[in-house]
C-alpha atoms as a PDB file:
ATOM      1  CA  UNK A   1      -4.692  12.325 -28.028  1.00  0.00           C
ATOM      2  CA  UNK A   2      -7.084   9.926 -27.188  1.00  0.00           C
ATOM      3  CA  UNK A   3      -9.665  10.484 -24.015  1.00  0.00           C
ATOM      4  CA  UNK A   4      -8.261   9.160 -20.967  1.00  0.00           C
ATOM      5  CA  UNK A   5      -5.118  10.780 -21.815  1.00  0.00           C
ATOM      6  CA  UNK A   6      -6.954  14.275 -22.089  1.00  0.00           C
ATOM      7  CA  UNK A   7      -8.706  13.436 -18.905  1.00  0.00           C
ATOM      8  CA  UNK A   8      -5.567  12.635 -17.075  1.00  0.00           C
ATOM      9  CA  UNK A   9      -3.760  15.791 -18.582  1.00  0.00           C
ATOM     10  CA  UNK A  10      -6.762  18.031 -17.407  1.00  0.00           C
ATOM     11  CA  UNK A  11      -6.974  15.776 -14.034  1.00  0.00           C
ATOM     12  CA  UNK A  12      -3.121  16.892 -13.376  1.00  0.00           C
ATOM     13  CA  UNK A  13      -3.650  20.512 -13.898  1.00  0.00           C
ATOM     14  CA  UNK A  14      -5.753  20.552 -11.029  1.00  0.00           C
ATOM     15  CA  UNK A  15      -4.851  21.052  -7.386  1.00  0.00           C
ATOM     16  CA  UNK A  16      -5.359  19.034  -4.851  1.00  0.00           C
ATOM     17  CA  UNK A  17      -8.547  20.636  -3.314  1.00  0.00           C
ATOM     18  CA  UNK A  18      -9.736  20.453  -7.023  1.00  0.00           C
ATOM     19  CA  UNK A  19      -9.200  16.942  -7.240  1.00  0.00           C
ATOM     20  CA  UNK A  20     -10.678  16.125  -3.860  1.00  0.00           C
ATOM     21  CA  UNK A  21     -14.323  18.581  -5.062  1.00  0.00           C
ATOM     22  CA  UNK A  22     -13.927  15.768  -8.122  1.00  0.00           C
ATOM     23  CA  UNK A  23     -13.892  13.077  -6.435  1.00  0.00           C
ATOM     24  CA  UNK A  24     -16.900  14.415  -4.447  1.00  0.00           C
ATOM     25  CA  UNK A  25     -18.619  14.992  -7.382  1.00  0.00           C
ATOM     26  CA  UNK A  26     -18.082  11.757  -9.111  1.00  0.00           C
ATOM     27  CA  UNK A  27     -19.111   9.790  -6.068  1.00  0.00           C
ATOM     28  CA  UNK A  28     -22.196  11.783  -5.495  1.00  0.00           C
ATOM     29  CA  UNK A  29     -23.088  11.228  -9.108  1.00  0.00           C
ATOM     30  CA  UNK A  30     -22.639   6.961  -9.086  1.00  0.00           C
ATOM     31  CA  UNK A  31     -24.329   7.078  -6.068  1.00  0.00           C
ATOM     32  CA  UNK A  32     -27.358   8.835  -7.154  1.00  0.00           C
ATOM     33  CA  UNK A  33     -27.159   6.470 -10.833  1.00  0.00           C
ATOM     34  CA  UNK A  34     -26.730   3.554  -7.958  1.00  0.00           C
ATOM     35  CA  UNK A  35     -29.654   4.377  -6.306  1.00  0.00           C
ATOM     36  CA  UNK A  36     -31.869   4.959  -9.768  1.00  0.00           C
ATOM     37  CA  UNK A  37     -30.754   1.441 -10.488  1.00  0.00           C
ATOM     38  CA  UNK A  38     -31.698   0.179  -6.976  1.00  0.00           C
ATOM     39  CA  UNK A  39     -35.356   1.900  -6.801  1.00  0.00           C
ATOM     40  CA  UNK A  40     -36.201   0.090 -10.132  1.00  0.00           C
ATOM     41  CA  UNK A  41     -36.903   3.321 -12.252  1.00  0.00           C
ATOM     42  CA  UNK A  42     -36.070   0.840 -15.222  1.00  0.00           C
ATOM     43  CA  UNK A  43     -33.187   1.395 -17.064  1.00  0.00           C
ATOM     44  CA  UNK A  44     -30.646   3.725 -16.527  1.00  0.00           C
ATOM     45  CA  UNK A  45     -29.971   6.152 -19.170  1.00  0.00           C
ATOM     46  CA  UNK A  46     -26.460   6.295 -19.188  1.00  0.00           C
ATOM     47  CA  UNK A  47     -25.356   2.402 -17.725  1.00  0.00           C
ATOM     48  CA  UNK A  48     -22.247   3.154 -19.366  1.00  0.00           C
ATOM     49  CA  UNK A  49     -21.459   5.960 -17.084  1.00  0.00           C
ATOM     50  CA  UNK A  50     -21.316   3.637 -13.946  1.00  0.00           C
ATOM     51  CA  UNK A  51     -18.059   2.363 -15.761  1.00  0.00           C
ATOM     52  CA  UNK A  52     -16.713   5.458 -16.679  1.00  0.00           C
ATOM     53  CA  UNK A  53     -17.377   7.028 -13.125  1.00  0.00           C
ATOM     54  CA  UNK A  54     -15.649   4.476 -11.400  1.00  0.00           C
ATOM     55  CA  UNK A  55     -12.478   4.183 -13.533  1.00  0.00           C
ATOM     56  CA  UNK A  56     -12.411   8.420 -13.460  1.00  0.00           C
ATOM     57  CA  UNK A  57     -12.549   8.014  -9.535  1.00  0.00           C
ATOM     58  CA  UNK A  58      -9.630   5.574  -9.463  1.00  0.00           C
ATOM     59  CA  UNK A  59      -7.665   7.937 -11.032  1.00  0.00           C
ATOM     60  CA  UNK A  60      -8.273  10.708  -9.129  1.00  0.00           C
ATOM     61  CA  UNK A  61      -7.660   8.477  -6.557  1.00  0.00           C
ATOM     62  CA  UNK A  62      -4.024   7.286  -7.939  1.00  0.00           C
ATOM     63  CA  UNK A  63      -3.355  11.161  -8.559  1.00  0.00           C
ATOM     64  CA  UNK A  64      -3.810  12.081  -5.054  1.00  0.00           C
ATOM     65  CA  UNK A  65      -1.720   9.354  -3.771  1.00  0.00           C
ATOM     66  CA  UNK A  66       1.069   9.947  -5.871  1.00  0.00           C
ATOM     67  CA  UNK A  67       1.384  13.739  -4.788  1.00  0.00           C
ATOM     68  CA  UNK A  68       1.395  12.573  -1.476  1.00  0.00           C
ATOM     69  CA  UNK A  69       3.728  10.350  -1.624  1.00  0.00           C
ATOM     70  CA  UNK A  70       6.131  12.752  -3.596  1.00  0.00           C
ATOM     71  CA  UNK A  71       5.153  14.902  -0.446  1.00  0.00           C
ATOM     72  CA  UNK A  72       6.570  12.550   1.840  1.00  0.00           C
ATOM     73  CA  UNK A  73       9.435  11.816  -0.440  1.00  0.00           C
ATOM     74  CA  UNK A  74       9.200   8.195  -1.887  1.00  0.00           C
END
């Protein structure tokens, strides 16, 4: 199983209030590499993790739209 599919598969175990703490958590974590970036500490550490926080937010993202629209019944 390669890693986004783990991801997803542990992403869709979670609940929703999981998924929304997340999403918190990822944002608050590219902001704070955005802002180490921004202040000119040099170079990131991890610049790949810019890319990988962004595409894990998207899907959280996609997962909590889905549920609500299968809430709503489309």
């Amino acid at each position: 199983m390669s890693k986004r599919a783990e991801q997803m598969a542990r992403l869709r175990q979670m609940s929703d209030a999981e998924l929304v703490q997340e999403l918190e958590n990822a944002y608050r974590e590219l902001f704070n590499i955005n802002q180490q970036k921004a202040i000119g500490k040099g170079v990131v550490e991890r610049p790949h993790r810019i890319r990988e926080l962004k595409k894990t937010i998207a899907r959280i993202k996609t997962l909590l739209r889905e549920r609500e629209l299968l809430r709503v019944g489309y």
